[in-house]
N, C-alpha and C. Protein backbone atom coordinates (compact mmCIF):
# COMPACT_ATOMS: atom_id res chain seq x y z
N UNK A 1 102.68 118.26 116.46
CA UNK A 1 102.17 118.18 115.09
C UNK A 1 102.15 116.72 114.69
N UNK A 2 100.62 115.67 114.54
CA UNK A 2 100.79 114.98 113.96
C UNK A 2 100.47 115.07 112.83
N UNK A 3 100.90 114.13 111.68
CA UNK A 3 100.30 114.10 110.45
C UNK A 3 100.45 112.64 110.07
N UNK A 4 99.26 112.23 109.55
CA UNK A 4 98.96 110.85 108.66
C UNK A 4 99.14 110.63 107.41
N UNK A 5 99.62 109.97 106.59
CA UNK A 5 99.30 109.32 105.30
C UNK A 5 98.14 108.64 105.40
N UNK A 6 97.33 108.87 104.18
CA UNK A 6 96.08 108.34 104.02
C UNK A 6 96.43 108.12 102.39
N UNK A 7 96.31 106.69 102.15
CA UNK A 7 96.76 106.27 100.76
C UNK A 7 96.06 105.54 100.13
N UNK A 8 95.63 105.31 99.09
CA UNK A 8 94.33 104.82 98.38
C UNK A 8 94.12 104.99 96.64
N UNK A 9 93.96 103.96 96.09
CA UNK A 9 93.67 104.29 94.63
C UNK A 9 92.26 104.63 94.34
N UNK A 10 92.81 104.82 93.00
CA UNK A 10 91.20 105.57 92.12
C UNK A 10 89.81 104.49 92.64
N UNK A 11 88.60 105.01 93.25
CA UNK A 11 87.48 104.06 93.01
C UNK A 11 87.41 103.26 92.07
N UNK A 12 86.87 102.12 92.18
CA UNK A 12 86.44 100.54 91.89
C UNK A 12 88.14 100.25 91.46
N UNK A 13 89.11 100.52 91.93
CA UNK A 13 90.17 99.69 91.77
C UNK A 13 90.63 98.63 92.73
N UNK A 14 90.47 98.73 93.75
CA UNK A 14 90.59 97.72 94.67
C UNK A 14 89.94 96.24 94.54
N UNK A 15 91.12 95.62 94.93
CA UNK A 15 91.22 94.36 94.42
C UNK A 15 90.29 93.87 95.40
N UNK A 16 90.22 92.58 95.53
CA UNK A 16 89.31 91.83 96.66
C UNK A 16 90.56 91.62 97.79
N UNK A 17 90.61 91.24 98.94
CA UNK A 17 91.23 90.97 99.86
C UNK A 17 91.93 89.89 99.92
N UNK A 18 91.44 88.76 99.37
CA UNK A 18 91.83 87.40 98.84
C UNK A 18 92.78 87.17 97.67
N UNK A 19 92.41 88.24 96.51
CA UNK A 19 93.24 88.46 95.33
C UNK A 19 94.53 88.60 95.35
N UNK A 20 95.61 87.44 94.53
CA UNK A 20 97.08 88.10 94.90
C UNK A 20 96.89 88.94 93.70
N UNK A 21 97.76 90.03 93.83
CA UNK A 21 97.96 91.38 92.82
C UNK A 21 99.44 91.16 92.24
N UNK A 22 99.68 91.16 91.12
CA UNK A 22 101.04 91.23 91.29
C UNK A 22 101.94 92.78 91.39
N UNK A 23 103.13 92.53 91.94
CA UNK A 23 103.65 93.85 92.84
C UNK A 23 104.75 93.88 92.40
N UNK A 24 105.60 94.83 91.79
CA UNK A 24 106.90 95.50 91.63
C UNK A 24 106.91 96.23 92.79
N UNK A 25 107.86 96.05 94.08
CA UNK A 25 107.94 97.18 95.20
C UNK A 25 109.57 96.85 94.73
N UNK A 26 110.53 98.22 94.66
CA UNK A 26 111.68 98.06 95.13
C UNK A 26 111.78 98.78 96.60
N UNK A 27 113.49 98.01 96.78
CA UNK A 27 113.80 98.13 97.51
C UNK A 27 113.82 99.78 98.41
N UNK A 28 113.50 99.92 99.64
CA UNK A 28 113.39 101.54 99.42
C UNK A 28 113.37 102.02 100.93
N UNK A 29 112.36 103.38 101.63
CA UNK A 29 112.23 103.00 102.66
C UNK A 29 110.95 102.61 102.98
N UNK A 30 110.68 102.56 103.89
CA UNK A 30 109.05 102.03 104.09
C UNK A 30 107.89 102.57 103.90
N UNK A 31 108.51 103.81 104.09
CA UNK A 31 107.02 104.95 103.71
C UNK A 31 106.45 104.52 102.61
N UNK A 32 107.94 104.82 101.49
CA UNK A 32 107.76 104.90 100.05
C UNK A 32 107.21 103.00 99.18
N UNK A 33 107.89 102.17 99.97
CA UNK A 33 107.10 100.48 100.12
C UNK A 33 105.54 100.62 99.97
N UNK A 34 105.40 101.40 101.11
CA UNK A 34 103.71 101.42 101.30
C UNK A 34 102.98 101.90 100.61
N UNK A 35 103.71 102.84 99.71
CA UNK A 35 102.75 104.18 99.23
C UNK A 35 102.91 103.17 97.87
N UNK A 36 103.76 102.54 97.34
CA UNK A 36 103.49 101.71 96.18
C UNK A 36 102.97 100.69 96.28
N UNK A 37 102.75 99.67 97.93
CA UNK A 37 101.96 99.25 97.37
C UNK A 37 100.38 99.49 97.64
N UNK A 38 99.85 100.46 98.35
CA UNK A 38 98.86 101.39 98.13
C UNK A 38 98.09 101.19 96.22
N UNK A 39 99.08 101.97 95.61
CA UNK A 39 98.98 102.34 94.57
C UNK A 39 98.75 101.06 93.62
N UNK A 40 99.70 100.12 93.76
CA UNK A 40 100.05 99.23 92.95
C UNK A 40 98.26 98.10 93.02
N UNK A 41 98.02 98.29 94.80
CA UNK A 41 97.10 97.11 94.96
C UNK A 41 95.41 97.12 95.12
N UNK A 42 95.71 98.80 95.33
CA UNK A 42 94.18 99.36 94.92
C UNK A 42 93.97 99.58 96.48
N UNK A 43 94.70 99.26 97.30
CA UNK A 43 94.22 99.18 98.49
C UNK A 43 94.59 100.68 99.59
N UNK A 44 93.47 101.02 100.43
CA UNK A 44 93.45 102.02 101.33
C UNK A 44 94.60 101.71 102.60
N UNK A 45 95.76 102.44 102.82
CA UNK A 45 96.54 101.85 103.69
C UNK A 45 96.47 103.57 104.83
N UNK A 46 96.91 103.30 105.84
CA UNK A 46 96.83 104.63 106.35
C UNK A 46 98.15 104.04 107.49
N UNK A 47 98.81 105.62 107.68
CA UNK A 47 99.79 105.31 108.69
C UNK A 47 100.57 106.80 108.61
N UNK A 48 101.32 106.83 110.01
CA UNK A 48 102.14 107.82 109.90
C UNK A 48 103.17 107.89 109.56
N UNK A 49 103.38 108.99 109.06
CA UNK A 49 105.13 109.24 108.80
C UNK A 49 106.24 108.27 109.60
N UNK A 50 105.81 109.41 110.92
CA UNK A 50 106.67 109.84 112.07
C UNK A 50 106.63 108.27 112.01
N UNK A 51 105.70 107.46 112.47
CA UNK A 51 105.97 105.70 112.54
C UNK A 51 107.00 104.94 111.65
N UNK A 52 107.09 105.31 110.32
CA UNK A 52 107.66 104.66 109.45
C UNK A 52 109.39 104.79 109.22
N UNK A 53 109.37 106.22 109.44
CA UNK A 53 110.46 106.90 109.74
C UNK A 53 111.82 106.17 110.14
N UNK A 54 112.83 105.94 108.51
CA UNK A 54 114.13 105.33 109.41
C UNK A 54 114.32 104.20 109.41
N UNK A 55 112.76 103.46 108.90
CA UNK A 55 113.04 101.96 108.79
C UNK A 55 112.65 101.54 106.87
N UNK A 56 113.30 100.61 106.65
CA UNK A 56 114.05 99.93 105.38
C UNK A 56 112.78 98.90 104.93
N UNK A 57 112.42 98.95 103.81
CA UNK A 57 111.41 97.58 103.18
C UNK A 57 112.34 96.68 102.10
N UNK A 58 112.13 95.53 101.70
CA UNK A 58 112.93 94.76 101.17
C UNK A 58 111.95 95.16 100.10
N UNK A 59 112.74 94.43 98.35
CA UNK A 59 111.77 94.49 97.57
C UNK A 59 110.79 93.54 97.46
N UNK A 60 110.42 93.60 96.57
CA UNK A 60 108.89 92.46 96.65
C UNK A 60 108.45 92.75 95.16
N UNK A 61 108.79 91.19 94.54
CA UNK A 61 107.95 91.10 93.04
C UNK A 61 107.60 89.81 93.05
N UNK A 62 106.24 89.55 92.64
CA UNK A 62 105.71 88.71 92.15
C UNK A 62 104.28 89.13 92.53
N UNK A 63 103.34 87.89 92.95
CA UNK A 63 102.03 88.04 93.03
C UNK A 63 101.22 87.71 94.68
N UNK A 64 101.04 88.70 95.45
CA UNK A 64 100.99 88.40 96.57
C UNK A 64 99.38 89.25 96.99
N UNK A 65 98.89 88.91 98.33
CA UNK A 65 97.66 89.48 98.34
C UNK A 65 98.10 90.52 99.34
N UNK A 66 97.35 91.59 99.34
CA UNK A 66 98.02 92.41 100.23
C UNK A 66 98.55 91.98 101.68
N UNK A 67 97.31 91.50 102.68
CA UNK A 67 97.89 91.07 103.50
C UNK A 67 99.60 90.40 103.67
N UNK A 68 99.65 89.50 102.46
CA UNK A 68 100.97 88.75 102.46
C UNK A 68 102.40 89.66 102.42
N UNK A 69 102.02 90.93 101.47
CA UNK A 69 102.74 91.91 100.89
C UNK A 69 103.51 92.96 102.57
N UNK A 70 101.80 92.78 103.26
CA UNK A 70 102.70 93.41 104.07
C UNK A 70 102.92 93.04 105.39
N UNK A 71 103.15 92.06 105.18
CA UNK A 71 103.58 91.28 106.29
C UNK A 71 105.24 90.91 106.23
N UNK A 72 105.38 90.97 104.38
CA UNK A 72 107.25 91.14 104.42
C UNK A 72 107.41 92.52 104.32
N UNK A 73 106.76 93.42 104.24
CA UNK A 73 107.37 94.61 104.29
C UNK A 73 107.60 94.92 105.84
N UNK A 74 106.35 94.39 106.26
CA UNK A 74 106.65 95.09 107.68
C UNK A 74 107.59 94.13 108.43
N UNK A 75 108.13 92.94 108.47
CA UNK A 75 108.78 91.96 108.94
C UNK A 75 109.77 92.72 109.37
N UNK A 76 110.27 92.78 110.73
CA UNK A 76 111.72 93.25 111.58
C UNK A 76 111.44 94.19 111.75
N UNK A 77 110.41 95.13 111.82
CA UNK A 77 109.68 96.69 111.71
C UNK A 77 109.29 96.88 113.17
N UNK A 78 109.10 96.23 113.92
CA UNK A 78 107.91 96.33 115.25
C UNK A 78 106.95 96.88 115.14
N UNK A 79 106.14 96.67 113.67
CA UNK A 79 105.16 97.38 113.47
C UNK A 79 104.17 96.13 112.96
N UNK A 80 102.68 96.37 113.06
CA UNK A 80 101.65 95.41 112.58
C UNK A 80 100.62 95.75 111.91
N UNK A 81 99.31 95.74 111.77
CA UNK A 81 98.25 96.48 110.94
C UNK A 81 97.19 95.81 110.93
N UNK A 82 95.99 96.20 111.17
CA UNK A 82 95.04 95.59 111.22
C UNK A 82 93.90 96.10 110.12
N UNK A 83 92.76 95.50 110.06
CA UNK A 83 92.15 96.50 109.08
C UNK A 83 90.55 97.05 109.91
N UNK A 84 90.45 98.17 109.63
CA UNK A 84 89.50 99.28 109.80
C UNK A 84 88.14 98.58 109.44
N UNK A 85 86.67 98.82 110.39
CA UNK A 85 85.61 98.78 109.97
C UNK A 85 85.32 98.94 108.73
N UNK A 86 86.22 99.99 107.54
CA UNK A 86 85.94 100.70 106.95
C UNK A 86 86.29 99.77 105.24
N UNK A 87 87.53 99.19 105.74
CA UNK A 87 88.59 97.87 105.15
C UNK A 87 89.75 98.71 104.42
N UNK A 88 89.89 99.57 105.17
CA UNK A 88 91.47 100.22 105.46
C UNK A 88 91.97 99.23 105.87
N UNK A 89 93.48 99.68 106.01
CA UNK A 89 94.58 98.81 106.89
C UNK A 89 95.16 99.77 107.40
N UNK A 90 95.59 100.06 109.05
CA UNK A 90 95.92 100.74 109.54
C UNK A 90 97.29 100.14 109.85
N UNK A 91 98.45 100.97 109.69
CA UNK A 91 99.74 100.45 110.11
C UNK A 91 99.98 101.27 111.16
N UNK A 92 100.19 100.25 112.60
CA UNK A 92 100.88 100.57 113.66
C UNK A 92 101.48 99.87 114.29
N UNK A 93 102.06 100.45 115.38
CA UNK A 93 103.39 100.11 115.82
C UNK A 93 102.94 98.81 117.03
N UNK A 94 103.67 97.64 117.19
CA UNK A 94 103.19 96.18 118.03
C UNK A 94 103.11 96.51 118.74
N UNK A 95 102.13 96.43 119.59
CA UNK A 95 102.25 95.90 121.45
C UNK A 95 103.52 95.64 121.99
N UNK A 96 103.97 95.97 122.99
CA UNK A 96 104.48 95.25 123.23
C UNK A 96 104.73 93.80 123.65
N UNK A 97 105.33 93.08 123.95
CA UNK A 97 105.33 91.40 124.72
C UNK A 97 105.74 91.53 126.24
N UNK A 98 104.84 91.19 126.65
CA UNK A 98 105.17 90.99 128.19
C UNK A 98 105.49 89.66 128.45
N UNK A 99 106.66 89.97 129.56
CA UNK A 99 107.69 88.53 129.68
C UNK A 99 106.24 88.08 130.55
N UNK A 100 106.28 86.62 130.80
CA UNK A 100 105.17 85.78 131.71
C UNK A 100 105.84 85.94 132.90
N UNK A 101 104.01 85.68 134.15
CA UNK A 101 104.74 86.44 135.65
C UNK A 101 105.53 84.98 136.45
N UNK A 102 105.88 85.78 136.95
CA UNK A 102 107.30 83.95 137.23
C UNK A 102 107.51 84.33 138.98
């Protein structure tokens, strides 16, 4: 059984990509990080549960653009996000790093 979060505010709320928004996130777990700032930034975020599951977001106030926003949320996460044809942001889990061949 998978299941996704698909998170997104009301049409024409979304900010521009460039725009910092300002953000009240408390401290929380990450799901619940995302889903506010979803809400807070107008922006389409998508991701799974099961991914988020277990791991911790710091808070975050002031005025940041999303990208910036979640780049400290996700910080120490092993998780990254890119954004969708669509200009979603998909949150998933890093690549790994491969040691260099020696």
């Amino acid at each position: 059984l998978c299941s996704t979060a698909l998170l997104a505010a009301a049409p024409g709320v979304v900010q521009a990509q460039s725009a910092p928004t300002p953000l009240q996130i408390e401290r929380s777990d990450l799901g619940s990080a995302l889903t506010q700032l979803a809400r807070q930034s107008g922006q389409q975020l998508i991701f799974s549960p099961a991914l988020v599951r277990g791991k911790r977001a710091p808070a975050l106030r002031g005025a940041y653009t999303t990208d910036q926003a979640l780049q400290r949320l996700l910080a120490g996460s092993n998780l990254t996000y890119q954004r969708t044809a669509g200009g979603a942001l998909l949150i998933e889990a890093s690549a790994p790093t491969r040691p260099a061949p020696g």
